[in-house]
PDB file of N, CA and C in Angstrom:
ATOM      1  N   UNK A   1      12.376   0.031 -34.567  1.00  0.00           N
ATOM      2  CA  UNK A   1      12.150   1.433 -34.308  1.00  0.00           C
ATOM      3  C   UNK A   1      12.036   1.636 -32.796  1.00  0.00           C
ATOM      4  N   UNK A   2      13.254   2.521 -32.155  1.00  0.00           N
ATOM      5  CA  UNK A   2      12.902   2.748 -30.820  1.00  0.00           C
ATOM      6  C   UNK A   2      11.529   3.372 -30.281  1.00  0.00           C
ATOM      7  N   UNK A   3      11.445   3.351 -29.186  1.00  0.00           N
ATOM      8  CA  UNK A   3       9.878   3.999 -28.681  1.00  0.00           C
ATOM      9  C   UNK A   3      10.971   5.527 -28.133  1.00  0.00           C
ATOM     10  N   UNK A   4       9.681   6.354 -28.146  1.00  0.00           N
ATOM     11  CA  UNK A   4      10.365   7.898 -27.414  1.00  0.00           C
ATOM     12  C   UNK A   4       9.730   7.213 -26.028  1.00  0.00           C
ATOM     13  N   UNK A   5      11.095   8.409 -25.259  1.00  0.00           N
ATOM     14  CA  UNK A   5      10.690   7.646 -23.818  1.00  0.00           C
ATOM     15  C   UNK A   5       9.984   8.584 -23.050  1.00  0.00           C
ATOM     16  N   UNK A   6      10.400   9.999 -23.767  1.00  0.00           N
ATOM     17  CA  UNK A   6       9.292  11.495 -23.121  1.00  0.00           C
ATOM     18  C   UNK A   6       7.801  11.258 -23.499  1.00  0.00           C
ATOM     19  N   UNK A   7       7.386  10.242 -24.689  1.00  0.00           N
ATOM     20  CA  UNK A   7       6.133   9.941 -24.803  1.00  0.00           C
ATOM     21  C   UNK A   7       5.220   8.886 -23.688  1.00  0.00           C
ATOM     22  N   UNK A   8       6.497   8.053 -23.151  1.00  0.00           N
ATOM     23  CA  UNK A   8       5.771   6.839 -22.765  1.00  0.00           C
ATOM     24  C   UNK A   8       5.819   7.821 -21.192  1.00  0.00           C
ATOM     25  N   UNK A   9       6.827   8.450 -21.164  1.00  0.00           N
ATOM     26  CA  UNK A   9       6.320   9.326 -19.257  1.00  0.00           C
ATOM     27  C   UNK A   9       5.628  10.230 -19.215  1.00  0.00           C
ATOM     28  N   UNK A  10       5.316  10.231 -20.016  1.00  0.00           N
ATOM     29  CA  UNK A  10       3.813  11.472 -20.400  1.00  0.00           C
ATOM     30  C   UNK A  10       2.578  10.879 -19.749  1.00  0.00           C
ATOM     31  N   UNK A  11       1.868  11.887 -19.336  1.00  0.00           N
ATOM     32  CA  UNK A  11       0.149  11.402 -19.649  1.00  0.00           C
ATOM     33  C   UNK A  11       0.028  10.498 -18.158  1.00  0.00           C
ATOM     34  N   UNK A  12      -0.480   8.629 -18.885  1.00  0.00           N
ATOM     35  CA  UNK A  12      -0.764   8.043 -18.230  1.00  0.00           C
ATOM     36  C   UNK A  12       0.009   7.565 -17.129  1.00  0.00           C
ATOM     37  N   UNK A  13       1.503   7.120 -17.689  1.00  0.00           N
ATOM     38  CA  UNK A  13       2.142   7.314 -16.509  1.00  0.00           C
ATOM     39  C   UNK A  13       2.745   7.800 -15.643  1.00  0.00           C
ATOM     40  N   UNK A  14       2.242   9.427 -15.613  1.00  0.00           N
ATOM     41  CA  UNK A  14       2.736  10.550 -14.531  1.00  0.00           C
ATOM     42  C   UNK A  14       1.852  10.604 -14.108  1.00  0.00           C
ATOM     43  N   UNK A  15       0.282  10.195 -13.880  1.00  0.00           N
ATOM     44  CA  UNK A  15      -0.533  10.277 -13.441  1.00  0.00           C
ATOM     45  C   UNK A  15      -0.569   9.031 -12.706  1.00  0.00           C
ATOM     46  N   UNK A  16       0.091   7.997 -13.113  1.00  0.00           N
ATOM     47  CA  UNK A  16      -0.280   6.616 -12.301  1.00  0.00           C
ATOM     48  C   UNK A  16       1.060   6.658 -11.112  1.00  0.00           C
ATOM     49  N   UNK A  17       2.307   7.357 -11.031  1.00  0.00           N
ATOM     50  CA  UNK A  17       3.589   7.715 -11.262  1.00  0.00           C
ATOM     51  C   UNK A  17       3.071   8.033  -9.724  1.00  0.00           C
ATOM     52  N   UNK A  18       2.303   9.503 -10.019  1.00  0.00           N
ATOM     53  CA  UNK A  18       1.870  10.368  -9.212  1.00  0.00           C
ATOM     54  C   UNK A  18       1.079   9.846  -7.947  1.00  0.00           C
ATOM     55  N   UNK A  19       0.144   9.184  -8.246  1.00  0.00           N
ATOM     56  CA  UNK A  19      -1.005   8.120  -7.269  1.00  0.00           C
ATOM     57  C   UNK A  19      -0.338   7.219  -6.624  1.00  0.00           C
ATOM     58  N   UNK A  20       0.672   6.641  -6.996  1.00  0.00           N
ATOM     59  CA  UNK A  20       1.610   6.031  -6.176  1.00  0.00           C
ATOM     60  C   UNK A  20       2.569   6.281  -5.109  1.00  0.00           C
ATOM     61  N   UNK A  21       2.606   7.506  -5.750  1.00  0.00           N
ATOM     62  CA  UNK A  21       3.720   8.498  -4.148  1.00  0.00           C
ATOM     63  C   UNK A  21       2.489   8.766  -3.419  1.00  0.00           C
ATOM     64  N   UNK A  22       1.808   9.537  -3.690  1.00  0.00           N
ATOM     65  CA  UNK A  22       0.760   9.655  -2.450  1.00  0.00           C
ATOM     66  C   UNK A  22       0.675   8.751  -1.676  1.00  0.00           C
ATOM     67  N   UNK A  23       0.045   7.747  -2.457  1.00  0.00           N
ATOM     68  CA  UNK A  23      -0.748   6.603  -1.758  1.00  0.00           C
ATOM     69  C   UNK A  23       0.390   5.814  -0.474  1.00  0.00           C
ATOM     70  N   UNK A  24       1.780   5.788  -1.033  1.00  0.00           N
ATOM     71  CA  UNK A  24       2.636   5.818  -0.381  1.00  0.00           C
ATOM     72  C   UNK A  24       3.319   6.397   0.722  1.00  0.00           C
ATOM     73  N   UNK A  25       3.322   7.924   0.477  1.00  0.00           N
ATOM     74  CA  UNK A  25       3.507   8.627   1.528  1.00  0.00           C
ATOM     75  C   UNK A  25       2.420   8.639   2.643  1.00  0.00           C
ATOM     76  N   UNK A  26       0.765   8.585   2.451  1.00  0.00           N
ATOM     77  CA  UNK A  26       0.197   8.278   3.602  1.00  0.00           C
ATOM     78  C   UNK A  26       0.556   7.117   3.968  1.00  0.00           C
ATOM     79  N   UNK A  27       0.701   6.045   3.289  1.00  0.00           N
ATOM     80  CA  UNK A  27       0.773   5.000   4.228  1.00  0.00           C
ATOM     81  C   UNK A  27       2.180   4.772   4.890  1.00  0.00           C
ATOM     82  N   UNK A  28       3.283   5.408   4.483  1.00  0.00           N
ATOM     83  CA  UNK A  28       4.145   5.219   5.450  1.00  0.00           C
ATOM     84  C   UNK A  28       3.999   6.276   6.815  1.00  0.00           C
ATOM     85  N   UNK A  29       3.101   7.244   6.359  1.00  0.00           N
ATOM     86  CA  UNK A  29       2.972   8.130   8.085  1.00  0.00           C
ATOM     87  C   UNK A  29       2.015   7.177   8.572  1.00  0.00           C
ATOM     88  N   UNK A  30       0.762   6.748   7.959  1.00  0.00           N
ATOM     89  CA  UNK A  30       0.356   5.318   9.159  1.00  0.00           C
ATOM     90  C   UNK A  30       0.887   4.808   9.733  1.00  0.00           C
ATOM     91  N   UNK A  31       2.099   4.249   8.839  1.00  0.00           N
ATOM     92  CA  UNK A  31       3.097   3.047   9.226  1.00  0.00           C
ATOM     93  C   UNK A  31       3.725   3.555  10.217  1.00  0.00           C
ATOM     94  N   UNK A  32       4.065   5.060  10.566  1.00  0.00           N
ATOM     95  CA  UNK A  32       4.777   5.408  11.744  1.00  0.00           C
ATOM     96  C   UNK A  32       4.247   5.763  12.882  1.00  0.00           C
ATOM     97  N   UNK A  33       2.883   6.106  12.619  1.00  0.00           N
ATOM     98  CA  UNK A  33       2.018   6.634  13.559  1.00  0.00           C
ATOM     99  C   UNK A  33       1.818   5.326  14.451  1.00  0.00           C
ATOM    100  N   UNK A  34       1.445   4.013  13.759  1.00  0.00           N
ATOM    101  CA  UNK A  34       1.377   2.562  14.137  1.00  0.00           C
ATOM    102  C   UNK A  34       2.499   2.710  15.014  1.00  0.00           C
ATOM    103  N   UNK A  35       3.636   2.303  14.453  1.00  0.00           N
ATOM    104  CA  UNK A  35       4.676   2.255  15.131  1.00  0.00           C
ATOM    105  C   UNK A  35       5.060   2.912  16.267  1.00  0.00           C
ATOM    106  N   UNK A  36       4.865   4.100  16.573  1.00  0.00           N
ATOM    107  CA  UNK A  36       4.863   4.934  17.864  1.00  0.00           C
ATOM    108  C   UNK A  36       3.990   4.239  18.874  1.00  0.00           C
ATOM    109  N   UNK A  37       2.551   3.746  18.130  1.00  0.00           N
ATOM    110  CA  UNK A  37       1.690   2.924  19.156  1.00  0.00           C
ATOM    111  C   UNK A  37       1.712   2.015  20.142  1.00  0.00           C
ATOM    112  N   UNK A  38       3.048   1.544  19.392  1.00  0.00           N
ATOM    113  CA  UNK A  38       3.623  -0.417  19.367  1.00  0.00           C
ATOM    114  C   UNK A  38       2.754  -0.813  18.772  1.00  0.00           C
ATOM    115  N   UNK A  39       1.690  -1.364  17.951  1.00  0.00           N
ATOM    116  CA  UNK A  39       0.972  -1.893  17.150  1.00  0.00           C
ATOM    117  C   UNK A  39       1.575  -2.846  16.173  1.00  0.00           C
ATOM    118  N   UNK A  40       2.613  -3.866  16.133  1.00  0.00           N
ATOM    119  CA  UNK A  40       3.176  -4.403  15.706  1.00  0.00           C
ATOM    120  C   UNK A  40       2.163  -4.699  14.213  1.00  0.00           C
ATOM    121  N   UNK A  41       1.257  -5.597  14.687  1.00  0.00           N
ATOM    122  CA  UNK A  41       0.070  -5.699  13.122  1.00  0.00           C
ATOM    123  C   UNK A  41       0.045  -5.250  12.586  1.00  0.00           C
ATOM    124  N   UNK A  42      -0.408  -3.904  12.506  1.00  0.00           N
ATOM    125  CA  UNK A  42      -0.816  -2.310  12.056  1.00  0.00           C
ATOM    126  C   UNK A  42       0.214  -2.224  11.119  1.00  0.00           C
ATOM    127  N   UNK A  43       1.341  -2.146  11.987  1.00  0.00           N
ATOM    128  CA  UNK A  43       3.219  -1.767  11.349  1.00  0.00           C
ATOM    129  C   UNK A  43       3.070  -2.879  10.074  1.00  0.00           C
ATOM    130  N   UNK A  44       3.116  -3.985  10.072  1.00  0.00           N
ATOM    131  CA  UNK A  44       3.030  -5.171   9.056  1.00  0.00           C
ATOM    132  C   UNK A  44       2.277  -5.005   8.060  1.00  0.00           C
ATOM    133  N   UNK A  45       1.338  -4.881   8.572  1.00  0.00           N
ATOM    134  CA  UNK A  45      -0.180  -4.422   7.459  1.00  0.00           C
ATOM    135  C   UNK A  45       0.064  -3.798   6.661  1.00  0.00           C
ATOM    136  N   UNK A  46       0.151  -1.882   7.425  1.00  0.00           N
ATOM    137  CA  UNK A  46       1.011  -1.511   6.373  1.00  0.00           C
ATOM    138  C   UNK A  46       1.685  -1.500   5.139  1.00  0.00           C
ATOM    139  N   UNK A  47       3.308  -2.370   5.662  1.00  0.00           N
ATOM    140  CA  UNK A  47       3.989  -2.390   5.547  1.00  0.00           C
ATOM    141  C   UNK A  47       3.578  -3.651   3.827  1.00  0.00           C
ATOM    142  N   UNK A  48       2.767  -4.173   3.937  1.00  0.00           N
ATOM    143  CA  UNK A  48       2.669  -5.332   3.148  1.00  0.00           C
ATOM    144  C   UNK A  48       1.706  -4.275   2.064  1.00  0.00           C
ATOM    145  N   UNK A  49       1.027  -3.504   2.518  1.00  0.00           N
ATOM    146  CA  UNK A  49       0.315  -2.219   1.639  1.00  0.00           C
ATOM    147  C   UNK A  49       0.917  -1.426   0.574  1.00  0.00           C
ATOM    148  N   UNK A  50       2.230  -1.026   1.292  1.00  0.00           N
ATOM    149  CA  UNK A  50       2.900  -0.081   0.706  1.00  0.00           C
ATOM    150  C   UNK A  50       3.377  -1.275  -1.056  1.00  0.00           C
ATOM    151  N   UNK A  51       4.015  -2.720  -0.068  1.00  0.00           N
ATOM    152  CA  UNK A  51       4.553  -3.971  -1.180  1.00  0.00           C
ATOM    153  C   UNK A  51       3.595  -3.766  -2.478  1.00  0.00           C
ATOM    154  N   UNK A  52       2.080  -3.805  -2.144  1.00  0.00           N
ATOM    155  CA  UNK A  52       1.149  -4.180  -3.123  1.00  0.00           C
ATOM    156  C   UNK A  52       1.158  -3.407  -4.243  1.00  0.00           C
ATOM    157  N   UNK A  53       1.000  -1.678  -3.257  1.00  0.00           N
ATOM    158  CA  UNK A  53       1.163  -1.143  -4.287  1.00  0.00           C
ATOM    159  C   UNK A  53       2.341  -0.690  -5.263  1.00  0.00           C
ATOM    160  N   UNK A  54       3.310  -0.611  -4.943  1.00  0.00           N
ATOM    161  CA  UNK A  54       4.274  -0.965  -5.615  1.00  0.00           C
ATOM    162  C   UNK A  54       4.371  -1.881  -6.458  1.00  0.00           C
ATOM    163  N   UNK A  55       4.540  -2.927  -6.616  1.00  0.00           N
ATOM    164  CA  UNK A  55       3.710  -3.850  -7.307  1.00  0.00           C
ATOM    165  C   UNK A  55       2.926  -3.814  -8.922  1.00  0.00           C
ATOM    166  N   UNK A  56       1.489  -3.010  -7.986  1.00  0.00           N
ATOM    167  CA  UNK A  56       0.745  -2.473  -8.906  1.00  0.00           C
ATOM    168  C   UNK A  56       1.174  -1.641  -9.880  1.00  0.00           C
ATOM    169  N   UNK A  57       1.573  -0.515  -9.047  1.00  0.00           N
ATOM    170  CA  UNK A  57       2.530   0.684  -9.822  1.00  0.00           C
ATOM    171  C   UNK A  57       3.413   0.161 -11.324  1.00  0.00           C
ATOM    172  N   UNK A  58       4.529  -0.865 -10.589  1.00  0.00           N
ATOM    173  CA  UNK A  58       5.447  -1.385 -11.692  1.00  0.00           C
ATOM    174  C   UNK A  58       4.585  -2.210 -12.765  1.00  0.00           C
ATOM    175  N   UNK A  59       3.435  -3.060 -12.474  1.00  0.00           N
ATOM    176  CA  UNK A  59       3.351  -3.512 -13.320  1.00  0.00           C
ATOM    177  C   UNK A  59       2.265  -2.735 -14.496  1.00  0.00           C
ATOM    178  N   UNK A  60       1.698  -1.522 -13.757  1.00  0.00           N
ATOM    179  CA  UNK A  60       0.653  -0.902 -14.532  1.00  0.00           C
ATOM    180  C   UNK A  60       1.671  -0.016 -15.874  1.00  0.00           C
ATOM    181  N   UNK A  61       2.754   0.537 -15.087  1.00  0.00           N
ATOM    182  CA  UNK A  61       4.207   0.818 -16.222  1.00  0.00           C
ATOM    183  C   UNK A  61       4.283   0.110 -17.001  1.00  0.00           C
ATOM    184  N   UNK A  62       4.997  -1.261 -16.759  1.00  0.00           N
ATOM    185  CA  UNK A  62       5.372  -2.518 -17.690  1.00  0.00           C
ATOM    186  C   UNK A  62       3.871  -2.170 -18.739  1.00  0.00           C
ATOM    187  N   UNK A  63       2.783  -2.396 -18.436  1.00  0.00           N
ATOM    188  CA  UNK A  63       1.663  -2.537 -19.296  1.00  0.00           C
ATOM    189  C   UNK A  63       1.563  -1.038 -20.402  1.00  0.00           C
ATOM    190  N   UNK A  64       1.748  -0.087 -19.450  1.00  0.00           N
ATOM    191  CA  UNK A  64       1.733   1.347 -20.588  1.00  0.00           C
ATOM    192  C   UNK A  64       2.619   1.005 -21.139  1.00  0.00           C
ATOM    193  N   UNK A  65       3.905   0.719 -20.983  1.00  0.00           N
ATOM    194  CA  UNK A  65       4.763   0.221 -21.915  1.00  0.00           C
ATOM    195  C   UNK A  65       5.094  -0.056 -23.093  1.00  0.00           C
ATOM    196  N   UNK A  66       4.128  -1.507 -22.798  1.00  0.00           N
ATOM    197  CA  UNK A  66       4.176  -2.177 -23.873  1.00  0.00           C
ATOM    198  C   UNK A  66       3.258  -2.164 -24.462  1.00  0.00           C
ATOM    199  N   UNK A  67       1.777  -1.208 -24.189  1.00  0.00           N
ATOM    200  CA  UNK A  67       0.715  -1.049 -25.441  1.00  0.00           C
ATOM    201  C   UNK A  67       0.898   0.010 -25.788  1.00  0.00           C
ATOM    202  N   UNK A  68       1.735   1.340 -25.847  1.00  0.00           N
ATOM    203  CA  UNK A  68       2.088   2.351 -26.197  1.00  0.00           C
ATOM    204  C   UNK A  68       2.442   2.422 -27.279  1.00  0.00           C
TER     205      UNK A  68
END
């Protein structure tokens, strides 16, 4: 039996969907604000921030997923 897929983008993961662009979009204006600085670290840091959460994001999906 297929899963509906308007059920599984419902709810929890337009809300987790959602927290992820944010969280994203500030940190890439950090990431540029850094960058204007020269702050090379800062830029990296970042940059390894944005990785995590992404990351997080995909795998918190994968998990609604599959207990849905």
């Amino acid at each position: 039996m297929p899963k509906d897929t308007e059920k599984i983008l419902g709810g929890p993961a337009a809300i987790l969907l959602l927290v992820g662009v944010v969280l994203s979009v500030i940190l890439f204006y950090f990431m540029f604000q850094f960058a204007e600085q020269e702050n090379l670290l800062m830029v990296l840091l970042t940059a390894v921030l944005i990785s995590i959460i992404s990351i997080a994001i995909a795998r918190g999906l994968v998990s609604i997923y599959k207990y849905k």
